[in-house]
C-alpha atoms as a PDB file:
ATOM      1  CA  UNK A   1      71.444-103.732  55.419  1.00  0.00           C
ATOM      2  CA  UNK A   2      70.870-105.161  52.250  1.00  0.00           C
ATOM      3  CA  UNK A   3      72.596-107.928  50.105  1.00  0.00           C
ATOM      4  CA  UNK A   4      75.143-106.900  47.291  1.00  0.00           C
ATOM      5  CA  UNK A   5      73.272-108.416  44.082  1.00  0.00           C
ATOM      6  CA  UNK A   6      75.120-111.593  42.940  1.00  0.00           C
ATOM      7  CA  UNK A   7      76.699-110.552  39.322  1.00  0.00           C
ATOM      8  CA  UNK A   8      76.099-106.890  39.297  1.00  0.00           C
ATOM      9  CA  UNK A   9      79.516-105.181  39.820  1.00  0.00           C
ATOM     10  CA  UNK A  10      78.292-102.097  42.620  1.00  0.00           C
ATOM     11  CA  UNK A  11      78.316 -98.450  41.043  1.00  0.00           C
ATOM     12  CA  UNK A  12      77.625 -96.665  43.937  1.00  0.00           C
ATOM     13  CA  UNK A  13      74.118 -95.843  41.942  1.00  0.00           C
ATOM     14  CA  UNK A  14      71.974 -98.733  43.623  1.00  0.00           C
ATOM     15  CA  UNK A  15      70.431-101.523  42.024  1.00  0.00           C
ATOM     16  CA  UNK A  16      68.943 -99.519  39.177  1.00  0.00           C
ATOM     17  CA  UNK A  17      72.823 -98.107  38.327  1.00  0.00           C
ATOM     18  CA  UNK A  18      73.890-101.560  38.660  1.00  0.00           C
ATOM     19  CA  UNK A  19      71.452-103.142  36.426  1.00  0.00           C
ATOM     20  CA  UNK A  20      72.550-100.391  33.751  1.00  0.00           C
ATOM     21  CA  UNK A  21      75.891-101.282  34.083  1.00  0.00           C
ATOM     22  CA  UNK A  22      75.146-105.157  33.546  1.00  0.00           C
ATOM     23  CA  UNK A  23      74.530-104.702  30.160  1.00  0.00           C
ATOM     24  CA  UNK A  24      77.029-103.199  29.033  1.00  0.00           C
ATOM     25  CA  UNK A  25      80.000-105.557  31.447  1.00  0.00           C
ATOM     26  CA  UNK A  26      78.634-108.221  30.552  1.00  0.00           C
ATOM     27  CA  UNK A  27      80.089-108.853  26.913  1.00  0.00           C
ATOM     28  CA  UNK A  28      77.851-111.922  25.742  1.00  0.00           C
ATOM     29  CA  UNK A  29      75.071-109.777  26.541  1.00  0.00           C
ATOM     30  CA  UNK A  30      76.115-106.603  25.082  1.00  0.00           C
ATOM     31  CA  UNK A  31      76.963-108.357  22.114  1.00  0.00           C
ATOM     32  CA  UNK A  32      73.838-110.026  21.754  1.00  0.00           C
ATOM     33  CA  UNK A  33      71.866-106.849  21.465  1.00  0.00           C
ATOM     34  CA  UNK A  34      74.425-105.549  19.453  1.00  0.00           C
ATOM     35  CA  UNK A  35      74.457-108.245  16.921  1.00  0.00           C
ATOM     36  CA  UNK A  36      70.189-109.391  16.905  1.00  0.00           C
ATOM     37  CA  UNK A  37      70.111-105.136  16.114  1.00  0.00           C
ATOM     38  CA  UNK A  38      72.315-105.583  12.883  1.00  0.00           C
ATOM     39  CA  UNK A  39      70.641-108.446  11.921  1.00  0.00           C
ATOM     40  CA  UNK A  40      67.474-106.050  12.635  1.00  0.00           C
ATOM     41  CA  UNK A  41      69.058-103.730  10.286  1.00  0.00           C
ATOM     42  CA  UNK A  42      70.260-105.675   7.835  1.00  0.00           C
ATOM     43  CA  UNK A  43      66.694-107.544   7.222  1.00  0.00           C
ATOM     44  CA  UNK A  44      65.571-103.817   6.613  1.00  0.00           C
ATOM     45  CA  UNK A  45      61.799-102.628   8.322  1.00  0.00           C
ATOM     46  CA  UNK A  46      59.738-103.512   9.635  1.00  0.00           C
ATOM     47  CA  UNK A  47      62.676-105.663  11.619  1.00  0.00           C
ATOM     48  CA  UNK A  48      64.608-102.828  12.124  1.00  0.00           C
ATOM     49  CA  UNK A  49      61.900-100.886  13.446  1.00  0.00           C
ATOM     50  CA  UNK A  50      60.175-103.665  15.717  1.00  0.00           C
ATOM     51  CA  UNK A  51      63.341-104.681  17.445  1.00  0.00           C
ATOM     52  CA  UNK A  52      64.148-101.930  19.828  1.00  0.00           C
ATOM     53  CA  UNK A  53      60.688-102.539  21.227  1.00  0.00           C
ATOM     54  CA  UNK A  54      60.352-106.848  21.265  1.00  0.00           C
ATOM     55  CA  UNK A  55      64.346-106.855  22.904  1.00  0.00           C
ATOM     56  CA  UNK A  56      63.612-104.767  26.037  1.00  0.00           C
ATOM     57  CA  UNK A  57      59.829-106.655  26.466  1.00  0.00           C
ATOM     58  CA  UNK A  58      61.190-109.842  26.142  1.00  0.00           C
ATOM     59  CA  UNK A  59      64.412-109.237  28.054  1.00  0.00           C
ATOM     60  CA  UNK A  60      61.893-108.038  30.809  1.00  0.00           C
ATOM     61  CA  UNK A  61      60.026-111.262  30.690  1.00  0.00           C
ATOM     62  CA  UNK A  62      62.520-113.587  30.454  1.00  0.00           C
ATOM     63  CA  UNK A  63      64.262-112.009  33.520  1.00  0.00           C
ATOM     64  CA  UNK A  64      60.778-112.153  35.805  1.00  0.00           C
ATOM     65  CA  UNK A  65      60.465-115.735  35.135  1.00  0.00           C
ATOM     66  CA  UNK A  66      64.025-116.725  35.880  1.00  0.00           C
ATOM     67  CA  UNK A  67      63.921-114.832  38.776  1.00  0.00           C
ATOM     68  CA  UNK A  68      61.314-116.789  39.704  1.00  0.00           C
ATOM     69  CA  UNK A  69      63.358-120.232  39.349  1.00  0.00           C
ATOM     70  CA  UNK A  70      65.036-122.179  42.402  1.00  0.00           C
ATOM     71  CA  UNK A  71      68.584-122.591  41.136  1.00  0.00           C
ATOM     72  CA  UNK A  72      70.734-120.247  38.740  1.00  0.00           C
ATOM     73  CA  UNK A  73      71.144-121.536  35.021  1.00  0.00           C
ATOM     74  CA  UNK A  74      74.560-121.441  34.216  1.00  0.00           C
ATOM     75  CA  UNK A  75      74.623-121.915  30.676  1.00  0.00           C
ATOM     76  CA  UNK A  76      77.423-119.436  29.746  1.00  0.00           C
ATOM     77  CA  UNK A  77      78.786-122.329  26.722  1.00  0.00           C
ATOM     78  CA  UNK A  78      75.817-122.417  24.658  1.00  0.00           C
ATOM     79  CA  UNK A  79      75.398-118.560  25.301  1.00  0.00           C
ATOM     80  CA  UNK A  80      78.395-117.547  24.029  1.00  0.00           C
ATOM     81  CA  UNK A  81      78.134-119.765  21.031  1.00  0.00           C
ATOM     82  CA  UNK A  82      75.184-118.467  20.156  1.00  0.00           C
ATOM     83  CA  UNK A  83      76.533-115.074  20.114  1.00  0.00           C
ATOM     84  CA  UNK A  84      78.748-116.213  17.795  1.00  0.00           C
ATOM     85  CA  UNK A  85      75.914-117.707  15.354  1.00  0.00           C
ATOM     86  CA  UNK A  86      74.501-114.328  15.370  1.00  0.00           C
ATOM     87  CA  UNK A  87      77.161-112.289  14.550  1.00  0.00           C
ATOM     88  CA  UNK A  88      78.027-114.914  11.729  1.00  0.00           C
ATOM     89  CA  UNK A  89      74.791-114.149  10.175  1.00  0.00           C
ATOM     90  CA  UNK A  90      75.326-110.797  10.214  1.00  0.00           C
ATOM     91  CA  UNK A  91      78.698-111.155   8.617  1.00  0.00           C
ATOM     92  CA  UNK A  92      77.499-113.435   6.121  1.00  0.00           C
ATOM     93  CA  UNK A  93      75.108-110.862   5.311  1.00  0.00           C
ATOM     94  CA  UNK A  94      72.412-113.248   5.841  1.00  0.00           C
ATOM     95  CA  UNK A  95      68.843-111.276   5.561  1.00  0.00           C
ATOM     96  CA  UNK A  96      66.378-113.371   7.417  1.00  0.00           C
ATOM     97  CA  UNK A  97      62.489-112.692   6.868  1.00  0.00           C
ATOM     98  CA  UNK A  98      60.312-111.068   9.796  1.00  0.00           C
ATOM     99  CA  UNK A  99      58.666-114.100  10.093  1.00  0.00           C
ATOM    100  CA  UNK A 100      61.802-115.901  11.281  1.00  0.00           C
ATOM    101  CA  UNK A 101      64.025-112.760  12.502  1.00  0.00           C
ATOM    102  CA  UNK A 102      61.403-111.385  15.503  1.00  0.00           C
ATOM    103  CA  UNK A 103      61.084-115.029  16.830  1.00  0.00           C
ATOM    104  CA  UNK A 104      64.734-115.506  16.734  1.00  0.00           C
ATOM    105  CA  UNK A 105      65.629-112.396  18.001  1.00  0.00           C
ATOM    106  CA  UNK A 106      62.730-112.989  21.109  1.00  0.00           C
ATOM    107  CA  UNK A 107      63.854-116.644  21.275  1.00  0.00           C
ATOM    108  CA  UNK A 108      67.497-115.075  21.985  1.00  0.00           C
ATOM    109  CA  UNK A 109      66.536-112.670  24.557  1.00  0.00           C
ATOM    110  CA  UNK A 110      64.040-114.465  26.370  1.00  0.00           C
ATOM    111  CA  UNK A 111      66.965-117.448  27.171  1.00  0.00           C
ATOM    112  CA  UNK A 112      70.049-114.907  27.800  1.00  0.00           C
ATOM    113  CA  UNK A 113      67.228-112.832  30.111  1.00  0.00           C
ATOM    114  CA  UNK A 114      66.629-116.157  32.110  1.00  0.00           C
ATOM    115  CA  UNK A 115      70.012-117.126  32.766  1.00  0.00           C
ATOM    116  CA  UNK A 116      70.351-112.979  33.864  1.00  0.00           C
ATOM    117  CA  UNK A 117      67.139-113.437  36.029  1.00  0.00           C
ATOM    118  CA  UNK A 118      68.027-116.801  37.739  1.00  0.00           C
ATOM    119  CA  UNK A 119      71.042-115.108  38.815  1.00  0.00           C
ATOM    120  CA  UNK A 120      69.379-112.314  40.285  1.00  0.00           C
ATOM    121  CA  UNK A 121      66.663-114.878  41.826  1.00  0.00           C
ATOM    122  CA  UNK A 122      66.098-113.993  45.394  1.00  0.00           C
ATOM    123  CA  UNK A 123      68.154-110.516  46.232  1.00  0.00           C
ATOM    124  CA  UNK A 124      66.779-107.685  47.067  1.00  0.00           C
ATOM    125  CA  UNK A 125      66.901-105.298  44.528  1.00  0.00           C
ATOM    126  CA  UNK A 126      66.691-107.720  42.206  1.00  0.00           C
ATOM    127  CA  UNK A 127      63.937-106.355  40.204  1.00  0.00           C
ATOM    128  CA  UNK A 128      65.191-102.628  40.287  1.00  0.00           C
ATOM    129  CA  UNK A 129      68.465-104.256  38.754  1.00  0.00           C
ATOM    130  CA  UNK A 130      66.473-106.209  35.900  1.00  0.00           C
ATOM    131  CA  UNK A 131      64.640-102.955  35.260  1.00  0.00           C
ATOM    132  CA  UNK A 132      67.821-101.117  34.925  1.00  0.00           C
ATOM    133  CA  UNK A 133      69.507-103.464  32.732  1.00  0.00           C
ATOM    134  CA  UNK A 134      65.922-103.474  30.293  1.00  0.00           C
ATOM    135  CA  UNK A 135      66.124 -99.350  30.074  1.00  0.00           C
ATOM    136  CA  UNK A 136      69.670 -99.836  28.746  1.00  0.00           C
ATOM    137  CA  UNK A 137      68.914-102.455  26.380  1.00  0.00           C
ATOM    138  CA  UNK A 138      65.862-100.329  25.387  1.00  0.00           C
ATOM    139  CA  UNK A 139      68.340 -97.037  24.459  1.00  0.00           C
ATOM    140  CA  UNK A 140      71.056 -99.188  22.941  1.00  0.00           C
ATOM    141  CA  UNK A 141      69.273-100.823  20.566  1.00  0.00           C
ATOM    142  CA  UNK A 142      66.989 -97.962  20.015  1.00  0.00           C
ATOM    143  CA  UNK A 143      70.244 -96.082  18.935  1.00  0.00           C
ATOM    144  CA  UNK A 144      71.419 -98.468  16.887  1.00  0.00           C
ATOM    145  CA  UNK A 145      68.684 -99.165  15.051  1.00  0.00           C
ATOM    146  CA  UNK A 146      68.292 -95.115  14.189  1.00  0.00           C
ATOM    147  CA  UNK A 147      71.517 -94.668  13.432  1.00  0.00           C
ATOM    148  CA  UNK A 148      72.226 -97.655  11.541  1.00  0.00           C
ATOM    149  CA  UNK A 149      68.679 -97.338   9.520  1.00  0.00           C
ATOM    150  CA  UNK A 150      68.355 -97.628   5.827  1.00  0.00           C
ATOM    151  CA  UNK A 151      68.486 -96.543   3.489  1.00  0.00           C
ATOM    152  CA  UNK A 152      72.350 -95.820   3.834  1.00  0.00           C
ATOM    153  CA  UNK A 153      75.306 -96.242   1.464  1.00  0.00           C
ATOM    154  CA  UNK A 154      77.268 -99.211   0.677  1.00  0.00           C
ATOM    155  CA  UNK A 155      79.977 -98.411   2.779  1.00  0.00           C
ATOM    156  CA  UNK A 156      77.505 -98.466   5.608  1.00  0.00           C
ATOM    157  CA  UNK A 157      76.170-102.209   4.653  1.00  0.00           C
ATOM    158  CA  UNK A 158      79.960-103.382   4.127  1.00  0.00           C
ATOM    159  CA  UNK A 159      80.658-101.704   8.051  1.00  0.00           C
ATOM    160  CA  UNK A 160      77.648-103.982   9.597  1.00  0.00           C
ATOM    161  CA  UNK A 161      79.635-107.216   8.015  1.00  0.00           C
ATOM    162  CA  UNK A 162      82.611-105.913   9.511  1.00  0.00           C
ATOM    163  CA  UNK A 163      80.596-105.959  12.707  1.00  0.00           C
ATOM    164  CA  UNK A 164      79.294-109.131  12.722  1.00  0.00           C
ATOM    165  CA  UNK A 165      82.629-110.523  11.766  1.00  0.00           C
ATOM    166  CA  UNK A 166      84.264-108.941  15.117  1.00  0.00           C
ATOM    167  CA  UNK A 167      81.292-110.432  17.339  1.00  0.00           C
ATOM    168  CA  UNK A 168      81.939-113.831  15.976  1.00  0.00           C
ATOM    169  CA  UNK A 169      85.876-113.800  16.947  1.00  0.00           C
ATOM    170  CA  UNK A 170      85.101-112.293  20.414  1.00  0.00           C
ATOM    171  CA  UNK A 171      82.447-114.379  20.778  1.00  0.00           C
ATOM    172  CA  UNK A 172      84.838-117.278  19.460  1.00  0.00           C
ATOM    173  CA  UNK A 173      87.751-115.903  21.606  1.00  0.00           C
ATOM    174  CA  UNK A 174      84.846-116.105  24.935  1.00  0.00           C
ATOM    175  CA  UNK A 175      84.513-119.692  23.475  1.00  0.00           C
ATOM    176  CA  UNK A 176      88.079-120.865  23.561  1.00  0.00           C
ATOM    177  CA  UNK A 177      88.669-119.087  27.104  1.00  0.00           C
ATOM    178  CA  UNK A 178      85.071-120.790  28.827  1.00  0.00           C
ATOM    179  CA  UNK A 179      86.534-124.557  26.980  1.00  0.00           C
ATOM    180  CA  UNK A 180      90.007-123.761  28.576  1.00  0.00           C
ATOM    181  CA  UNK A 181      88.822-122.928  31.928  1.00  0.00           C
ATOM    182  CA  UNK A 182      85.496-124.065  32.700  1.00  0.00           C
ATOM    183  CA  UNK A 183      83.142-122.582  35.502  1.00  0.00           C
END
């Protein structure tokens, strides 16, 4: 008999399922993707082309090394407000060079993928999950990013402010409800 995985919500699909599902119940996480892929976007290629491939690598990294820590990082405060930093770049239509977008972006996933891992530290099926959760990340933002690439209309450009601008207030409202009542 195994362990249910601490964090993963079971969908009857195993670890791997479960993993899958992670990403996309887990709002500060599905909105970091979300938001680091506009910004992707936004900063035009080779950003948009490079970040469907450095999210899911170092999302997989991150999460090896915190499952390899002793205690679980719980730093779901400075997560969530640095959700909302991302999505106000993107609203504020701020286009930051490769040279400082692909470090951010790795910077991002590498400490959200740690907190994810140290969670999962020590469960069995803990890697299967991690694994799962990287293949999502690895087809969302692949999707995004194609669907979402330039060149497209203005209408298009004005939608990915609108985006940012809703993952800064629900990053905002995640703020106000983690100040209100703490972990």
């Amino acid at each position: 008999m195994t362990l249910p995985l601490a964090h993963l919500v079971p969908t009857g699909l195993g670890p791997w399922g479960d993993g899958m599902a992670r990403l996309f119940l887990e709002p500060t996480e599905l909105l970091l993707v979300i938001g680091l892929v506009l910004l992707g976007v936004q900063a035009r290629q080779p950003c948009s082309d490079l970040m469907p491939v450095l999210l899911p690598l170092t999302w997989l990294l991150g999460g090896l090394i915190g499952m390899g820590l002793l205690s679980e990082l719980l730093l779901a405060l400075p997560c969530t407000a640095l959700v909302a930093l991302v999505g106000l770049l993107v609203a504020l239509d701020v286009r930051l060079r490769p040279v400082l977008l692909l470090p951010l972006a790795a910077a991002l996933a590498l400490l959200f993928a740690l907190v994810a891992g140290s969670a999962l530290a020590g469960h069995p099926g803990a890697l299967a999950a991690l694994l799962g959760e990287t293949v999502a990340m690895a087809v969302v933002s692949t999707l995004l990013c194609q669907s979402l690439a330039p060149p497209h209309p203005r209408w298009r450009a004005l939608g990915l402010r609108v985006g940012g601008s809703w993952i800064t207030a629900a990053a905002l409202l995640m703020l106000g409800w983690l100040v209100r009542h703490p972990q």
